[in-house]
Protein backbone atom coordinates (compact mmCIF):
# COMPACT_ATOMS: atom_id res chain seq x y z
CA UNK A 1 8.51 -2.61 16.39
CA UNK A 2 8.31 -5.53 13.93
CA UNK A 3 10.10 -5.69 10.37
CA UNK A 4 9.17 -8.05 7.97
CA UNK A 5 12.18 -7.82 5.77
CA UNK A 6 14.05 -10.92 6.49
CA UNK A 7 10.69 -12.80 6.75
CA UNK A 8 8.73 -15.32 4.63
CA UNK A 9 6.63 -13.77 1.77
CA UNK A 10 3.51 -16.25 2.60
CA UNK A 11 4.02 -15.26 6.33
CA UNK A 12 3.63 -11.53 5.41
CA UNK A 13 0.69 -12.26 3.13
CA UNK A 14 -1.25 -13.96 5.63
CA UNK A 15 -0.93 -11.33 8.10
CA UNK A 16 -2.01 -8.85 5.36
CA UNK A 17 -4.95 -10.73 4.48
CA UNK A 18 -5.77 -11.09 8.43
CA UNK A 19 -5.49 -6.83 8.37
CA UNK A 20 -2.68 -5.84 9.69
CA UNK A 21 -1.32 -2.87 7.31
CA UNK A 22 2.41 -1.30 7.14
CA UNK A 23 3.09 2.29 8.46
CA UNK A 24 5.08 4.82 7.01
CA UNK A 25 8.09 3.42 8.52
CA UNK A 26 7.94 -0.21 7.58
CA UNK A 27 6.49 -1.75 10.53
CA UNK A 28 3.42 -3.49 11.26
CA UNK A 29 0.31 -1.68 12.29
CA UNK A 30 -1.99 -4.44 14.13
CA UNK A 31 -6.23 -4.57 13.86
CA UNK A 32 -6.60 -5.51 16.80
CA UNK A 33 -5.23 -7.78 19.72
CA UNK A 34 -5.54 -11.10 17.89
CA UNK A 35 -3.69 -10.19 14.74
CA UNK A 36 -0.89 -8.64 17.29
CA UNK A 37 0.00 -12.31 19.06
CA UNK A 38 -0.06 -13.66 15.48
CA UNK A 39 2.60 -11.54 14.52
CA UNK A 40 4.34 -11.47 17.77
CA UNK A 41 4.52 -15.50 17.19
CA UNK A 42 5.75 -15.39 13.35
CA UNK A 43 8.28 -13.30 14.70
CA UNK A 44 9.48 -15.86 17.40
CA UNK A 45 9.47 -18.14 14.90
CA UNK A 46 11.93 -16.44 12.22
CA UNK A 47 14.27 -15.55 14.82
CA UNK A 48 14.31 -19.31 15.91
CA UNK A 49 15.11 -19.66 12.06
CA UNK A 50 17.94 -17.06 12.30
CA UNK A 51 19.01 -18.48 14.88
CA UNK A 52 19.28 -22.10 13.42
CA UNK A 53 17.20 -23.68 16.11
CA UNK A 54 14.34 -24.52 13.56
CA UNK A 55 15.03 -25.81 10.45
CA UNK A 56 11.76 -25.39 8.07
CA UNK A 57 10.47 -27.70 5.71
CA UNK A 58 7.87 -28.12 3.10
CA UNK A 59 5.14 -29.62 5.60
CA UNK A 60 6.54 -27.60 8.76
CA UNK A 61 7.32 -24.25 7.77
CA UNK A 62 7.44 -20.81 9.62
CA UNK A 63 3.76 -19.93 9.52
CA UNK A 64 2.64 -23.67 9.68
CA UNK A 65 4.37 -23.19 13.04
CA UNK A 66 3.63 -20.09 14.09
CA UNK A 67 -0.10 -21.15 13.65
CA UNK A 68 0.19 -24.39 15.39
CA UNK A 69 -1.54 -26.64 12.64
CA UNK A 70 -0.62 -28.86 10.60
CA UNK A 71 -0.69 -28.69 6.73
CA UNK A 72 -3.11 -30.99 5.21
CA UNK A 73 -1.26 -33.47 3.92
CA UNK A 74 -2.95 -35.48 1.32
CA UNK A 75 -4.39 -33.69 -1.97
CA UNK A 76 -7.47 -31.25 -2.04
């Protein structure tokens, strides 16, 4: 099971907005396969955070990461 409790809020709202859902219990209930390896991968990557092997920062953060693109880094 996946909690989400010691993760990122813009982590968790992404994989809301993708459709995964909570269940009664607090973990993650997945739409379908693709939404499943996303969260499998945010997870990797805030244990590597608890873990102090990744250090995030403002361009390179935990779902920039877990993605595997970059911010855009010029202004919009």
């Amino acid at each position: 099971m996946v909690y989400t409790s010691d993760w990122d809020p813009r982590s968790v709202r992404f994989l809301l907005w993708r459709g995964v859902t909570f269940n009664p219990d607090g973990s993650l209930n997945y739409r379908d396969v693709a939404t499943e390896e996303l969260a499998q991968r945010v997870k990797a990557v805030h244990e590597e955070v608890a873990n102090g092997t990744f250090k995030p920062n403002r361009e390179n953060d935990q779902l920039t990461r877990a993605l595997g693109n970059k911010e855009h880094p010029s202004r919009t």
